[in-house]
Protein backbone atom coordinates (compact mmCIF):
# COMPACT_ATOMS: atom_id res chain seq x y z
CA UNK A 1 0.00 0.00 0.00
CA UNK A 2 1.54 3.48 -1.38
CA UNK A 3 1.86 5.86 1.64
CA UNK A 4 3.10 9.53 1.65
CA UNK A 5 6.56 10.40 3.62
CA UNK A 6 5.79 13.42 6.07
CA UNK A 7 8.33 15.41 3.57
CA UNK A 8 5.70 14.93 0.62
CA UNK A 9 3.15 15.73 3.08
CA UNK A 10 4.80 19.58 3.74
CA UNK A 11 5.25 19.65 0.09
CA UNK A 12 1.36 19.06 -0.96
CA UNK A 13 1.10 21.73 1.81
CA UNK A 14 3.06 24.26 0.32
CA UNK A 15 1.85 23.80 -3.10
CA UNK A 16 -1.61 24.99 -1.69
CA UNK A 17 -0.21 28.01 -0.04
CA UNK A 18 1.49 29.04 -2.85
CA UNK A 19 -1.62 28.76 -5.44
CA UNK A 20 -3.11 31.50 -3.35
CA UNK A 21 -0.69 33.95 -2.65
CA UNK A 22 0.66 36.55 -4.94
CA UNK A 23 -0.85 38.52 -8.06
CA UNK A 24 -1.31 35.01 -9.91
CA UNK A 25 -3.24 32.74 -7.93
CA UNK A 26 -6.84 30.94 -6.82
CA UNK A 27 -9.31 32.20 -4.61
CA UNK A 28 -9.46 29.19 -2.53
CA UNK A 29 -8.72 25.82 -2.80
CA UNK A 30 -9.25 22.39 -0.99
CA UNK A 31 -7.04 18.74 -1.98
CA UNK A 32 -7.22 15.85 -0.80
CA UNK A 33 -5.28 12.08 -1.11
CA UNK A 34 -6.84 8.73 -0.46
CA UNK A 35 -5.63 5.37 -0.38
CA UNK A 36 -7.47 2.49 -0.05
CA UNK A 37 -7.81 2.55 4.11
CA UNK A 38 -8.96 6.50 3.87
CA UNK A 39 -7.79 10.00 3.64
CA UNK A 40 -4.02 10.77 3.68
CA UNK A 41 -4.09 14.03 3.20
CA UNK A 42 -7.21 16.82 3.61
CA UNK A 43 -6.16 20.54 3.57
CA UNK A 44 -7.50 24.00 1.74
CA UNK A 45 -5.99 27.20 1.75
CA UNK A 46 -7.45 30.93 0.72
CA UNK A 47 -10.52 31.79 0.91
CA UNK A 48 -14.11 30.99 -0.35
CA UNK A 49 -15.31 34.05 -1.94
CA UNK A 50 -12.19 36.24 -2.39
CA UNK A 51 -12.05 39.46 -0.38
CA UNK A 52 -14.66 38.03 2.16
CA UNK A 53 -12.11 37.05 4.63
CA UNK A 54 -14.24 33.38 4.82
CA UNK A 55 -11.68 31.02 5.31
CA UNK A 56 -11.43 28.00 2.40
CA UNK A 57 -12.08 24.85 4.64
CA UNK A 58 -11.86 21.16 4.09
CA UNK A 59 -15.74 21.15 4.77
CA UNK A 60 -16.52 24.27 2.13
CA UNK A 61 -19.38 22.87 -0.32
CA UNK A 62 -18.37 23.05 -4.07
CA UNK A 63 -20.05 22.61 -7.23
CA UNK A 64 -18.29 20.06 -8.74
CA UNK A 65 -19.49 20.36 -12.32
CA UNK A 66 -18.47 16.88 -14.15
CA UNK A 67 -17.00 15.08 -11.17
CA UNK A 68 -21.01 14.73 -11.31
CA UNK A 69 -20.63 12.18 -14.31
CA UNK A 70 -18.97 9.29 -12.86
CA UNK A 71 -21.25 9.35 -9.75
CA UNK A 72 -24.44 9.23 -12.41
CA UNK A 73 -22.65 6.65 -14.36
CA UNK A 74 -22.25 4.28 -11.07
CA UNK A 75 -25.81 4.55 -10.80
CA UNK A 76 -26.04 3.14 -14.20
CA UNK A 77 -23.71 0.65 -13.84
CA UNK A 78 -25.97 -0.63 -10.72
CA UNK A 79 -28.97 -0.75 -13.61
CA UNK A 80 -26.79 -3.07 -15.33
CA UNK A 81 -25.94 -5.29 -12.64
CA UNK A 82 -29.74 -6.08 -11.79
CA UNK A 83 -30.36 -6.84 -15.20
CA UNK A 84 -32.48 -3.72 -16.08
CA UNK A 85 -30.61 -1.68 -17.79
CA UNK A 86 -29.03 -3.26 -21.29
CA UNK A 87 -26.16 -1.04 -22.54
CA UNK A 88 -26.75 -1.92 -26.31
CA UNK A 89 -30.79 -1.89 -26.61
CA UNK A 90 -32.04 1.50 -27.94
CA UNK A 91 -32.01 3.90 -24.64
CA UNK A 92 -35.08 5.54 -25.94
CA UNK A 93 -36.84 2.68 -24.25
CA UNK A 94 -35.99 4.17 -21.43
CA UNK A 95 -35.88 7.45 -21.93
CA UNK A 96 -38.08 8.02 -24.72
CA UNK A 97 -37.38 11.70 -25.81
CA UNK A 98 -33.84 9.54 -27.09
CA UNK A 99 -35.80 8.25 -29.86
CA UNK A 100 -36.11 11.91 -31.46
CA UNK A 101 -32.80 12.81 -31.62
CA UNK A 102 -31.95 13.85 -35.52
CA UNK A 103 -28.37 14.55 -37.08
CA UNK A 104 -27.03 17.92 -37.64
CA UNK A 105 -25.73 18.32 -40.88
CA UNK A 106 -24.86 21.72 -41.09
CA UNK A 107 -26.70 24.67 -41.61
CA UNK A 108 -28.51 26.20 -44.27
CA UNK A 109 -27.57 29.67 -45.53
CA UNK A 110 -30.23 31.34 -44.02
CA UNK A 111 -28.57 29.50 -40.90
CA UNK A 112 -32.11 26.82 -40.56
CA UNK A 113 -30.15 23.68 -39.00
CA UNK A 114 -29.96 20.86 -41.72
CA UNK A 115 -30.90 17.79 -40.04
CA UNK A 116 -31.61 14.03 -40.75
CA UNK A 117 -32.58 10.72 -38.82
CA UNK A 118 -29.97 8.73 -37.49
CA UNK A 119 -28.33 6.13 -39.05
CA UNK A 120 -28.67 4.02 -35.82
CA UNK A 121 -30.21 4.31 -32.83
CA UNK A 122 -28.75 5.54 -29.27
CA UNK A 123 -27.67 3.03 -26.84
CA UNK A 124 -26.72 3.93 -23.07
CA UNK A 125 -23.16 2.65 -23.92
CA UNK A 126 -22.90 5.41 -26.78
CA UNK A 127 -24.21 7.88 -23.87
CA UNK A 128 -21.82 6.69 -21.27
CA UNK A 129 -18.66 6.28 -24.05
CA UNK A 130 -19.72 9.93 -25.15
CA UNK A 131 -20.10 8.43 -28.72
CA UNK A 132 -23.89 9.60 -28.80
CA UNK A 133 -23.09 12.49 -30.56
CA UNK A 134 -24.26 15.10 -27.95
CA UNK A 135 -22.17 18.00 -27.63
CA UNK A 136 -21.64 21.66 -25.12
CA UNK A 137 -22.29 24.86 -26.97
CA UNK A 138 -18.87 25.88 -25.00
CA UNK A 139 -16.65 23.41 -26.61
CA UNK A 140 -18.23 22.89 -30.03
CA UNK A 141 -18.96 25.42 -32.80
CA UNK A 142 -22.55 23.85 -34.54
CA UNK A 143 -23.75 23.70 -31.51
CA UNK A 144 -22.35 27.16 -30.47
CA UNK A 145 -24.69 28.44 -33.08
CA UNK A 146 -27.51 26.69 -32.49
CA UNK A 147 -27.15 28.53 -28.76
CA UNK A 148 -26.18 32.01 -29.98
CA UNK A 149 -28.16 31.94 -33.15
CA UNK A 150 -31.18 29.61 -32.15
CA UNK A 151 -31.94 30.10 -28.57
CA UNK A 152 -30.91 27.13 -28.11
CA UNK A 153 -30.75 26.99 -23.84
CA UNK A 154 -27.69 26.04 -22.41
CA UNK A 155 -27.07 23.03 -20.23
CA UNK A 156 -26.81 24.96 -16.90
CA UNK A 157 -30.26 26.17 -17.43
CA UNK A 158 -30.68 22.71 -16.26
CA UNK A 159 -34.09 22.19 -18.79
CA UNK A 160 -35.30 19.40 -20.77
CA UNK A 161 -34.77 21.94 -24.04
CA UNK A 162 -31.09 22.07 -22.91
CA UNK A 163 -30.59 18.63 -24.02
CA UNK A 164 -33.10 17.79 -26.60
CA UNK A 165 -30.75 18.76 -28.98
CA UNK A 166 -29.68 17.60 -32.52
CA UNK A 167 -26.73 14.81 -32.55
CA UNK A 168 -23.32 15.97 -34.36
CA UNK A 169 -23.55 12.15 -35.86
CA UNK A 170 -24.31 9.25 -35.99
CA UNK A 171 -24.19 7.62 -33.04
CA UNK A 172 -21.20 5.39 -32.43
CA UNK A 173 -18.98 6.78 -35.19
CA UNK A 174 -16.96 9.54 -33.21
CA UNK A 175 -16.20 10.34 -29.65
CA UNK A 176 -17.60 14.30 -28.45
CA UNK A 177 -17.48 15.04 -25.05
CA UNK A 178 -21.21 16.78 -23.94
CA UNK A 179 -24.39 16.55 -22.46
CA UNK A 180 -24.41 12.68 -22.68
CA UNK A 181 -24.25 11.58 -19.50
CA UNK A 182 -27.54 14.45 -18.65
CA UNK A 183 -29.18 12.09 -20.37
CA UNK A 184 -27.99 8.70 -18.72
CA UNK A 185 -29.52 10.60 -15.66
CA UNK A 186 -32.60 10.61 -17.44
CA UNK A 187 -32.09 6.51 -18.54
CA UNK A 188 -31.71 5.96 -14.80
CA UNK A 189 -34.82 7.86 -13.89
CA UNK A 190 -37.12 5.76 -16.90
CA UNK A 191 -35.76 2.44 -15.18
CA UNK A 192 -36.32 3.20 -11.40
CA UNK A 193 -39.06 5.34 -11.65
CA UNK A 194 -37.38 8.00 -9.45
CA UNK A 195 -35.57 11.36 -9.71
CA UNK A 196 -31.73 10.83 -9.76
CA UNK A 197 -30.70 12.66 -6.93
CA UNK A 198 -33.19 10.21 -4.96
CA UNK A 199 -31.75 7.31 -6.41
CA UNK A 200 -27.97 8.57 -6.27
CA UNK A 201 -28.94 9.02 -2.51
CA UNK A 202 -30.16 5.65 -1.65
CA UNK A 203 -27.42 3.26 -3.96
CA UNK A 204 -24.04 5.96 -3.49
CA UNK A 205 -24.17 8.56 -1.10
CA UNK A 206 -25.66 6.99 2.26
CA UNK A 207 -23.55 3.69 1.48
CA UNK A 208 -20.16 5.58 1.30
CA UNK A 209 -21.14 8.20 4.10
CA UNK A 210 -21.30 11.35 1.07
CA UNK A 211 -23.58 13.35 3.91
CA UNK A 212 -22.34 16.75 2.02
CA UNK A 213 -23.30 15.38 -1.35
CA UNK A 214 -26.64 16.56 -3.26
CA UNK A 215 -28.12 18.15 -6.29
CA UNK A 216 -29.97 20.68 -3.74
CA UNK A 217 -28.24 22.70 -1.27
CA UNK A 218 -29.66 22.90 2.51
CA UNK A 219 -29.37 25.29 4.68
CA UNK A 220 -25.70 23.80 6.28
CA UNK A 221 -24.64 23.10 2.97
CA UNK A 222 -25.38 26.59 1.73
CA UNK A 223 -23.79 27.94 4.30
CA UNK A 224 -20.79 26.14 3.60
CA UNK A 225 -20.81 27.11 -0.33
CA UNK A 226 -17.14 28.38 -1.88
CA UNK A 227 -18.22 31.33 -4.76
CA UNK A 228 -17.66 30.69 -7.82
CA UNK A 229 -15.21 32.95 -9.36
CA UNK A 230 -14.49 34.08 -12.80
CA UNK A 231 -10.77 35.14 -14.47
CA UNK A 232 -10.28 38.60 -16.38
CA UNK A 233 -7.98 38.40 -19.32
CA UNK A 234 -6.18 40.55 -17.03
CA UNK A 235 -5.52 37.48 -14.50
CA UNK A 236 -8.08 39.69 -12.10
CA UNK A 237 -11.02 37.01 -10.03
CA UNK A 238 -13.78 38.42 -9.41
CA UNK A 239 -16.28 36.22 -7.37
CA UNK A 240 -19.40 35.71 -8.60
CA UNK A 241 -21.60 34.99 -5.40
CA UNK A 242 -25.01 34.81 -6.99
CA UNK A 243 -23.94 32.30 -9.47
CA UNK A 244 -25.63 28.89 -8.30
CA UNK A 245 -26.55 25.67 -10.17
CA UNK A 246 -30.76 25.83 -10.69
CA UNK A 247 -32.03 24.51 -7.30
CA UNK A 248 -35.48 23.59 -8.32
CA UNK A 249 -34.42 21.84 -11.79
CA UNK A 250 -36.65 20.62 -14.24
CA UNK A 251 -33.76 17.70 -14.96
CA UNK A 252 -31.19 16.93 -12.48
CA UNK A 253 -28.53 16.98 -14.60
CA UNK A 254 -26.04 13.73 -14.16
CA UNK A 255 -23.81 15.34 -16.02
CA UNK A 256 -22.26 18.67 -14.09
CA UNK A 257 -25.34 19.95 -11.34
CA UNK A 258 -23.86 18.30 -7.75
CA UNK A 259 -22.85 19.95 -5.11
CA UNK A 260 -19.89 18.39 -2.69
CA UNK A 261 -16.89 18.09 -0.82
CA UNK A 262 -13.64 17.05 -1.26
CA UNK A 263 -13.57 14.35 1.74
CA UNK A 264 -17.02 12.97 0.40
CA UNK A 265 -15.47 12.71 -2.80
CA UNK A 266 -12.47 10.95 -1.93
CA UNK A 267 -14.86 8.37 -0.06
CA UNK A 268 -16.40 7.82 -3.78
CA UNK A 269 -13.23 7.77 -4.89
CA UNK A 270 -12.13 5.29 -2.61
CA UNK A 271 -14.93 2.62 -3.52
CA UNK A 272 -13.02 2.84 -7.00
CA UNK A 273 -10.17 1.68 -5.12
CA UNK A 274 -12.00 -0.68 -3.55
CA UNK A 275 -13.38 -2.55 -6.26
CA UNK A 276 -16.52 -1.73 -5.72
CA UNK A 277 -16.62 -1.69 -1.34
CA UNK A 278 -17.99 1.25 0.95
CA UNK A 279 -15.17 1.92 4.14
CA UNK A 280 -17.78 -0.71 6.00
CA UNK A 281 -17.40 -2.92 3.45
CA UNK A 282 -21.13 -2.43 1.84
CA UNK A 283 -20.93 -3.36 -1.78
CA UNK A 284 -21.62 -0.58 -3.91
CA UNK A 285 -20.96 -2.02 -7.50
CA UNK A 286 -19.17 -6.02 -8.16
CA UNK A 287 -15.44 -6.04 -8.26
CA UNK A 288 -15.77 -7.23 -11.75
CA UNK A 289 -17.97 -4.58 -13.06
CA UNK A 290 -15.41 -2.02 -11.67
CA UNK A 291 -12.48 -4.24 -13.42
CA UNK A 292 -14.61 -3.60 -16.61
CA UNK A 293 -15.87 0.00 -15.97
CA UNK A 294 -12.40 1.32 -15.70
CA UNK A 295 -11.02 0.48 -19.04
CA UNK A 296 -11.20 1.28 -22.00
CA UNK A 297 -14.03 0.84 -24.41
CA UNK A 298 -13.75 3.17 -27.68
CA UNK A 299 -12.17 1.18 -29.89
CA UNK A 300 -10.34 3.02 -32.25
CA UNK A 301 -11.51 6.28 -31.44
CA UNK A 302 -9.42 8.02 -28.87
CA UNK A 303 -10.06 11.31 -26.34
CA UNK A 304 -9.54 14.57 -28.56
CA UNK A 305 -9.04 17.89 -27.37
CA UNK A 306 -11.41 20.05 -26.59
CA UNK A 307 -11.87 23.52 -28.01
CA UNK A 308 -12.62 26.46 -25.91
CA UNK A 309 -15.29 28.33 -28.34
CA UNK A 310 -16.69 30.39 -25.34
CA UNK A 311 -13.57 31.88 -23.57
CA UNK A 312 -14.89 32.82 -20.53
CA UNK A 313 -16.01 29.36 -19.76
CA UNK A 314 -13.16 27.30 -20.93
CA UNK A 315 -9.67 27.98 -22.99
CA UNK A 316 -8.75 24.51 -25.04
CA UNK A 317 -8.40 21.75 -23.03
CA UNK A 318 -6.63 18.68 -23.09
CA UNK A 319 -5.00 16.57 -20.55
CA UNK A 320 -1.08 15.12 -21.40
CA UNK A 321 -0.89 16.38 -24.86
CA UNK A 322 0.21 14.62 -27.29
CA UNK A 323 -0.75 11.06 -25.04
CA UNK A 324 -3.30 9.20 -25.74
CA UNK A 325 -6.12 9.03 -23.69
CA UNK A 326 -9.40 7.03 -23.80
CA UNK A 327 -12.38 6.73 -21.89
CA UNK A 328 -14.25 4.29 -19.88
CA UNK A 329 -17.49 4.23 -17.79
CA UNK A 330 -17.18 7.02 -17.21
CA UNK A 331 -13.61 8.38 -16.84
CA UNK A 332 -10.76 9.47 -18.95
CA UNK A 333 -8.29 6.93 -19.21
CA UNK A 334 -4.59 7.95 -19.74
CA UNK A 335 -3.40 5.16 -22.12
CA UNK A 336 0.24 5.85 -21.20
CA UNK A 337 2.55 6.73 -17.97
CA UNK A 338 1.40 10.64 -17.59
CA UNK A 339 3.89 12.99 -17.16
CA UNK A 340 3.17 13.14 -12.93
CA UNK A 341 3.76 9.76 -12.38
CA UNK A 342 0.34 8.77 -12.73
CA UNK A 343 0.42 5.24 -14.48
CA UNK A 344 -0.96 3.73 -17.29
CA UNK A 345 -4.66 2.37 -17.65
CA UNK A 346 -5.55 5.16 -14.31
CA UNK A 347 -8.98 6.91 -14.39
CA UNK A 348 -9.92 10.54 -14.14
CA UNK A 349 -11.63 13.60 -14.87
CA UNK A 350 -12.66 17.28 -13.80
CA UNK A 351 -14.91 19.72 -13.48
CA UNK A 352 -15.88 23.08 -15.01
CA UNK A 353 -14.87 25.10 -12.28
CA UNK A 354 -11.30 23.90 -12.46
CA UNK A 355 -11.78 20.46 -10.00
CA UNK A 356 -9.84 17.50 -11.56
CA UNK A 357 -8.99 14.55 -9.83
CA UNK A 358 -7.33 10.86 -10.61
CA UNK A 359 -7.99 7.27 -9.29
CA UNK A 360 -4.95 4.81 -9.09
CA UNK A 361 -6.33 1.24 -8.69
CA UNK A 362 -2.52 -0.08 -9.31
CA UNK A 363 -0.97 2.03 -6.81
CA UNK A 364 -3.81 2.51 -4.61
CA UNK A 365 -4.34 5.73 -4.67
CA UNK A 366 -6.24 8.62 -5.50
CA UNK A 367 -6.56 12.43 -5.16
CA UNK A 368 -9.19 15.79 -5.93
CA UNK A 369 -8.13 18.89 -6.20
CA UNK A 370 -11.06 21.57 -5.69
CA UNK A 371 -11.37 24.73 -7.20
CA UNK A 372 -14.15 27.13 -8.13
CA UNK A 373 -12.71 29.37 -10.88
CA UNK A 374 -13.91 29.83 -14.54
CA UNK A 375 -12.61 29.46 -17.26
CA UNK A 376 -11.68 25.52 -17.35
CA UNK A 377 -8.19 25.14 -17.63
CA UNK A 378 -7.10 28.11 -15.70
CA UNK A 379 -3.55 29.21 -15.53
CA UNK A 380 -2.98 29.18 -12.58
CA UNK A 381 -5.41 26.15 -11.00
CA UNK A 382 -4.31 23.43 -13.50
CA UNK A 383 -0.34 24.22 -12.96
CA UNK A 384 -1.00 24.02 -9.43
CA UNK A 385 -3.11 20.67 -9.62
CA UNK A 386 -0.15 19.23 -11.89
CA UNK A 387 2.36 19.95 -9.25
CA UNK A 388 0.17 19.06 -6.65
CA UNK A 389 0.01 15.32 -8.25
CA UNK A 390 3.12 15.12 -9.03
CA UNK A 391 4.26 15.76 -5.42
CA UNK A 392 1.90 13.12 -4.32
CA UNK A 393 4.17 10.01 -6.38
CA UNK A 394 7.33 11.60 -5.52
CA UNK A 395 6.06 11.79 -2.10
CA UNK A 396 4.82 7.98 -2.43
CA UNK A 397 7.04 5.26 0.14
């Protein structure tokens, strides 16, 4: 079992510190590092709406954007364990609106969308491989247009318009990172008859002890809540206090809409670890599902890059360049040694807000590192989160 020397420990330490101090830095930020017997390492530095003089703490609430995804997609994978949920039937039998999904072509020059019927129908493994065909207005053009152009609503409007969208093509032919895994929310709900966060509730959070972890804030939880902050050109934050995920949604989005904390992450986290076991040993998924779920599954299509078209939400973003990465159910998987140390064949992902994390099943280990700053990919949270797990395997004994 990988452990961290008290030497790595002042190092994580100090690479918090620093990402908030000076002209260049973060608001706030909390980090955490898990193996699989529990938290190694829980700290936050800064503050949780910049200027306020709030302390960041290891308990500040965080929307967690989509870290969301791989909780909805356990849910799924629970589906599939009790037999009710087939990955390769058509999903609109469970989620009927599916079924009237139609393939944008293009547009028109008087800018009409130019759309046709699907060559195939939409399975929940498309939705959970992101090979549906659903994008994010913020990191692809067509549908870019279709918001600025069409009215088409955005995904944190959190509305069933928001992802009744057109498909960008056939389904199963390319990988397109987007409002897919919204809509194995809505696959879960068909099945159990239930709203997500309800069902997320009774099969993930209360097993692993996620008491922080919800869809709707209460009154603790809101009290707890870092800002959200957004980055100038200039490098000036300016926190945006007001800015809060819908809390009376018409969908619960699976994709991006929880709310958390780091330590209730790290529990999920740990389950990963775990092959499948709560800290009490409560079975959450099978150890082989989990041996499945984290590996690979796209074939010959690979993880691309993903463009920032709407600058103040994201710059381009793309995890170890020129590596190639793949995905699983539902992670990123890095298909080669990343540059921190992390190994081949790991899982991980991020967040909007600049949150990423990693899960090590051969070493172990895992880590989150919890910020709430638009645009994705900020300069100054990413570096920071690259140091930060690279200190944690040259910390490793």
């Amino acid at each position: 079992m990988s452990k961290i020397s008290d030497l790595g420990r002042a190092n994580l330490t100090q690479i918090l510190s620093e990402s908030v101090e000076g002209q260049s830095r973060v608001p706030g930020v909390v980090a955490g590092i898990t193996d699989r017997d529990g938290v190694h390492f829980l700290e936050a530095a800064g503050e949780r709406s910049l200027g306020s003089g709030v302390d960041m703490t290891t308990d500040s609430v965080l929307a967690i954007f989509s870290s969301t995804k791989a909780i909805t997609g356990t849910t799924a994978l629970q589906l599939v364990e009790s037999g009710e949920l087939d990955l390769d039937a058509p999903a609109k039998q469970y989620a009927p609106a599916l079924g009237r999904a139609l393939v944008l072509e293009g547009f028109g020059v008087d800018g009409t969308p130019r759309l046709r019927a699907p060559k195939r129908d939409i399975t929940a493994r498309h939705l959970l491989l992101h090979t549906a065909g659903f994008g994010y207005d913020f990191f692809n053009e067509s549908y870019n247009r279709l918001s600025t152009n069409l009215g088409q609503p955005g995904v944190m409007t959190s509305t069933r318009a928001s992802i009744e969208t057109p498909i960008l093509f056939d389904p199963g032919e390319q990988w397109e990172y987007g409002s897919s895994i919204d809509w194995v929310g809505q696959v879960v709900e068909g099945i159990t008859r239930k709203r997500l966060g309800d069902i997320m509730q009774e099969r993930v959070f209360a097993p692993l002890g996620m008491r922080d972890t919800a869809f709707i804030l209460n009154d603790d939880t809101a009290a707890r809540r870092a800002s959200i902050h957004q980055r100038a050109a200039d490098g000036t934050l300016t926190p945006i206090d007001e800015l809060i995920l819908p809390q009376d949604p018409e969908v619960q989005m699976g994709g991006h809409a929880l709310y958390s904390t780091v330590e209730d992450y790290l529990a999920f986290q740990r389950m990963w670890l775990n092959d499948g076991r709560s800290d009490s040993g409560e079975k959450v998924l099978r150890t082989d599902t989990v041996e499945w779920a984290v590996k690979n599954d796209l074939g010959d299509l690979t993880v691309k890059m993903l463009p920032g078209v709407t600058p103040s939400v994201s710059h381009d973003a793309e995890f170890f360049p020129h590596q190639s990465k793949s995905w699983a159910y539902t992670f990123m998987v890095n298909d080669q040694q990343a540059p921190t140390g992390r190994p081949a064949g790991s899982i991980g992902w991020a967040g909007l807000a600049n949150l990423y994390y990693w899960i090590d099943r051969r070493n172990g280990i895992a880590g989150y590192w919890g910020t709430q700053v638009l645009p994705f990919f900020d300069a100054v949270s990413l570096p920071s989160y690259l140091d930060f797990e690279t200190a944690t395997y040259r910390s490793l004994i």
